[in-house]
Structures are given as C-alpha cells and as structure tokens.
C-alpha atoms as a PDB file:
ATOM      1  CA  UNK A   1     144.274 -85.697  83.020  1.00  0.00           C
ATOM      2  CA  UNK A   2     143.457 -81.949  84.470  1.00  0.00           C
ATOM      3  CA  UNK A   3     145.206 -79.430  83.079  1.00  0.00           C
ATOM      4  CA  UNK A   4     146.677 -78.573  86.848  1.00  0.00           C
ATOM      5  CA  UNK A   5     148.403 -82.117  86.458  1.00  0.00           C
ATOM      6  CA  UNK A   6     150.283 -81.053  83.194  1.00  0.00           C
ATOM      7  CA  UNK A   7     151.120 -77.564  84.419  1.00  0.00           C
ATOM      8  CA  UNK A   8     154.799 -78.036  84.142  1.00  0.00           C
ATOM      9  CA  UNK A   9     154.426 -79.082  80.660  1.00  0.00           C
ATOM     10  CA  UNK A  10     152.544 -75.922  80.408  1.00  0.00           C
ATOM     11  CA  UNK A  11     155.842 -73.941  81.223  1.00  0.00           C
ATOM     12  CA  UNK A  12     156.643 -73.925  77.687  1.00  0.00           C
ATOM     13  CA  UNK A  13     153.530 -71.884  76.823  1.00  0.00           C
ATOM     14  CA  UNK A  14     154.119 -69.650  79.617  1.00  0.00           C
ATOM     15  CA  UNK A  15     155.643 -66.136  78.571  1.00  0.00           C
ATOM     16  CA  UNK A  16     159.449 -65.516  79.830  1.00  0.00           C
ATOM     17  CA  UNK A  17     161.458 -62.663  80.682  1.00  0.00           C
ATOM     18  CA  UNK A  18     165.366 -62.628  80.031  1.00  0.00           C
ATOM     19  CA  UNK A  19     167.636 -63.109  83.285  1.00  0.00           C
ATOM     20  CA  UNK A  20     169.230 -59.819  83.387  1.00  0.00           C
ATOM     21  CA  UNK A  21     165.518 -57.938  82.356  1.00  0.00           C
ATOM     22  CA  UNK A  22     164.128 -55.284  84.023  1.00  0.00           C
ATOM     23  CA  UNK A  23     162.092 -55.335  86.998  1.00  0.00           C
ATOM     24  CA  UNK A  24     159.073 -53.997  84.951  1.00  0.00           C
ATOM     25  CA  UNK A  25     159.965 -56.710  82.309  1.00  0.00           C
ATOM     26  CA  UNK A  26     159.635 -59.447  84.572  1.00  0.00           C
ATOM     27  CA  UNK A  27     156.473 -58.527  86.033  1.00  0.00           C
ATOM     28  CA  UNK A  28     155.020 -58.048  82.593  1.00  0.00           C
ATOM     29  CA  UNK A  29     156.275 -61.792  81.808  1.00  0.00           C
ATOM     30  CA  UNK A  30     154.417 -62.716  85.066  1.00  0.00           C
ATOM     31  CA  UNK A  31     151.388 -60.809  84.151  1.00  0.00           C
ATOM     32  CA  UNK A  32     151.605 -62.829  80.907  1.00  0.00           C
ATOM     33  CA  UNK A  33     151.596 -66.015  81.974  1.00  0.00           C
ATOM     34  CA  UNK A  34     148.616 -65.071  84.138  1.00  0.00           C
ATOM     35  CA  UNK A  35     146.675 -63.822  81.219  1.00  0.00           C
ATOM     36  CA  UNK A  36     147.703 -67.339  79.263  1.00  0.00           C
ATOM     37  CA  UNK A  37     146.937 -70.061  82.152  1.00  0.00           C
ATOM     38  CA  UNK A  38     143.031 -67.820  82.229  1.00  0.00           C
ATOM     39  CA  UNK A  39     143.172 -68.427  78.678  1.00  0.00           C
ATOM     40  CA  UNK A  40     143.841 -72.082  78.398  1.00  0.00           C
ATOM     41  CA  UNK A  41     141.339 -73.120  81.351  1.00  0.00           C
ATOM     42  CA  UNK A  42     138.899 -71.168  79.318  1.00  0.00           C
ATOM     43  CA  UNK A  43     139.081 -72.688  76.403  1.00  0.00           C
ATOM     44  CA  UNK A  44     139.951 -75.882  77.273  1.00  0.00           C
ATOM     45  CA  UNK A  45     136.280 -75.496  79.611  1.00  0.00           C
ATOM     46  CA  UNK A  46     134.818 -74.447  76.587  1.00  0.00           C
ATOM     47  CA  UNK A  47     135.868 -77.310  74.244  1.00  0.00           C
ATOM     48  CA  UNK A  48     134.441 -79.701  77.693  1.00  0.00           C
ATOM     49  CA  UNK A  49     131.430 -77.858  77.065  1.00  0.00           C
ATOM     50  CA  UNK A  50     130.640 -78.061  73.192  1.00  0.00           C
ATOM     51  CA  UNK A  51     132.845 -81.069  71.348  1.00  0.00           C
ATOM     52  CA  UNK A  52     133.013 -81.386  67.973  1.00  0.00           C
ATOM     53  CA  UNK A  53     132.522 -77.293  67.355  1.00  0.00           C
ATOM     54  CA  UNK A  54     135.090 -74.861  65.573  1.00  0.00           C
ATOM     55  CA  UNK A  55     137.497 -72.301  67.086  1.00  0.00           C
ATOM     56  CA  UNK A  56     134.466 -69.987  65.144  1.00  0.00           C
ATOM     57  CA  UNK A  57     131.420 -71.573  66.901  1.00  0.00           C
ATOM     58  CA  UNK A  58     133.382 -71.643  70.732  1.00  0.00           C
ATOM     59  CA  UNK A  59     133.676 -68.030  70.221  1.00  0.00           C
ATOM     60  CA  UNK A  60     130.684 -67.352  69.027  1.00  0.00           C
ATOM     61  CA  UNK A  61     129.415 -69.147  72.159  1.00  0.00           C
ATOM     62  CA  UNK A  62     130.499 -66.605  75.016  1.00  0.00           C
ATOM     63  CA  UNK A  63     131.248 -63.658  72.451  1.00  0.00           C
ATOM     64  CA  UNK A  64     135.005 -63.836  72.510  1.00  0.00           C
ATOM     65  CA  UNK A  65     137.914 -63.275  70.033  1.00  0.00           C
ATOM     66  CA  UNK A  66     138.199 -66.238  67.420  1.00  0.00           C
ATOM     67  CA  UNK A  67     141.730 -65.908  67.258  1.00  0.00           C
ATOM     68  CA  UNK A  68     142.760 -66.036  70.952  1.00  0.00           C
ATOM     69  CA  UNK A  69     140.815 -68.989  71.095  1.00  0.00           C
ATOM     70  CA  UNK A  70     142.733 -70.696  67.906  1.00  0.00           C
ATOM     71  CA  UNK A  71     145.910 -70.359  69.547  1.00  0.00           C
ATOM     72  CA  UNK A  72     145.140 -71.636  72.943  1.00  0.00           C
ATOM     73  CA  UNK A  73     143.555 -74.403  71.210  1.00  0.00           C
ATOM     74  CA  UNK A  74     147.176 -74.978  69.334  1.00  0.00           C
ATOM     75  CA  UNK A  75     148.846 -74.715  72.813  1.00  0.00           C
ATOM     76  CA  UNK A  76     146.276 -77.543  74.405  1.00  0.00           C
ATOM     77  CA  UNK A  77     147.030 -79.484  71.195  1.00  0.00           C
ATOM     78  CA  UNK A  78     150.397 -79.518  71.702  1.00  0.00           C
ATOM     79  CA  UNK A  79     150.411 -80.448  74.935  1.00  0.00           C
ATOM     80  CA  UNK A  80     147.712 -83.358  75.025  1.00  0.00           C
ATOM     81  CA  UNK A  81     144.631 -81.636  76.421  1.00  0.00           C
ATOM     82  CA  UNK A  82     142.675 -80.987  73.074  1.00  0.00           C
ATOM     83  CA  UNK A  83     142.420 -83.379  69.831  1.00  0.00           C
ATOM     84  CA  UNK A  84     141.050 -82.265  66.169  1.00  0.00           C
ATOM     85  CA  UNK A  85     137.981 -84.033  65.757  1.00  0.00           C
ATOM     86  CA  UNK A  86     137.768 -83.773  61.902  1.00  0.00           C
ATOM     87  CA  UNK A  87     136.430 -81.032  59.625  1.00  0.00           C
ATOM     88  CA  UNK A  88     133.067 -80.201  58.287  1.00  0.00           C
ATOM     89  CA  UNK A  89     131.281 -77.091  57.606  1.00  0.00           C
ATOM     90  CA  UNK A  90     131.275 -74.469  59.946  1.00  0.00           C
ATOM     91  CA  UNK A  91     127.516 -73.301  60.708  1.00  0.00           C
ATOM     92  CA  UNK A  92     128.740 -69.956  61.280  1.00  0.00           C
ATOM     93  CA  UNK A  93     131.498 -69.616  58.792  1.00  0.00           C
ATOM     94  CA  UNK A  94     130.417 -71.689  56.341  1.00  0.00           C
ATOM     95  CA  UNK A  95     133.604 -73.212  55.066  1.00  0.00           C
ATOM     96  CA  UNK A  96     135.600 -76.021  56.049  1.00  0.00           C
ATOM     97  CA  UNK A  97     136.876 -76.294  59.652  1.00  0.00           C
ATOM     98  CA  UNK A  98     138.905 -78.229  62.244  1.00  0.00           C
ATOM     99  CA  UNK A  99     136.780 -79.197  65.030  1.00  0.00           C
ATOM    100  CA  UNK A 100     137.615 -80.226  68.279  1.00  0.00           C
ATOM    101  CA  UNK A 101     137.381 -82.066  71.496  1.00  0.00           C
ATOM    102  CA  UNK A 102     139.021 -82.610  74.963  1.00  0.00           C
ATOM    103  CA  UNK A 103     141.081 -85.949  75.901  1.00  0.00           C
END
C-alpha cells in the first residue's frame, strides 16, 4: 500500500474549513492540507528509510522538529501506514521510546 492509494482515508487528517467560512478561511484550510500531505510523505519516507528508530532519532536525521514528526507518525498510525516496533532506549534521548516502522 502507497500512501496515494489511501489518500481518501487521509481526508480525515486533512484540515477543514466550515461551509459558510470565509474566502481567506478556506484557502488557509487548503494551504493546510498542503502543508500536512508534505508532512506525512516525509515522514512516512523517513520511517522507509531508518526502521526501528524514534520520532527523536528521524529528526535528528534531516534536522527537523521532533514534534511535527510525532504527530504525523500518530496520523500514519492511525491510518495503517506506520506500526510501533517496540521500545528501547533512545541513543539520542536516552530514555525509553516507541520505535517504528512502515507496513
């Protein structure tokens, strides 16, 4: 499974704007869900890349924010394209952390 096969189940991820919103709100929802679909390829490419690593150690791998990647990671999760893979240490955190890898 790609991720472009499950896009409609990716609606639900997707940012919305309210019927009767604003032009300017609507195009901000659009611009959102934009933003989000860069995100999840992203990570979910990242997570291709390095199995088994924390939402610490993918950042750490291309200098990005931990906690945008801990969310999309929740969102692929929920939708079937990501699976925890256990905890252990984290080498750069040092505690104990979920790991993951793609289905």
């Amino acid at each position: 499974m790609t991720l472009f096969d499950g896009r409609a189940k990716l609606d639900q991820v997707r940012a919305r704007a309210r019927r009767d919103a604003p032009d300017s709100a609507t195009k901000a929802a659009e611009l959102a869900d934009r933003k989000i679909g860069k995100q999840l390829l992203y990570v979910l490419d990242l997570v291709r890349r390095w199995p088994g690593r924390t939402s610490l150690e993918l950042a750490a791998q291309d200098d990005t924010d931990r906690y945008m990647i801990a969310r999309r990671l929740a969102d692929l999760e929920k939708h079937g394209y990501v699976r925890k893979a256990g905890k252990r240490e984290c080498r750069i955190g040092g505690r104990p952390s979920q790991t993951w890898e793609a289905i």
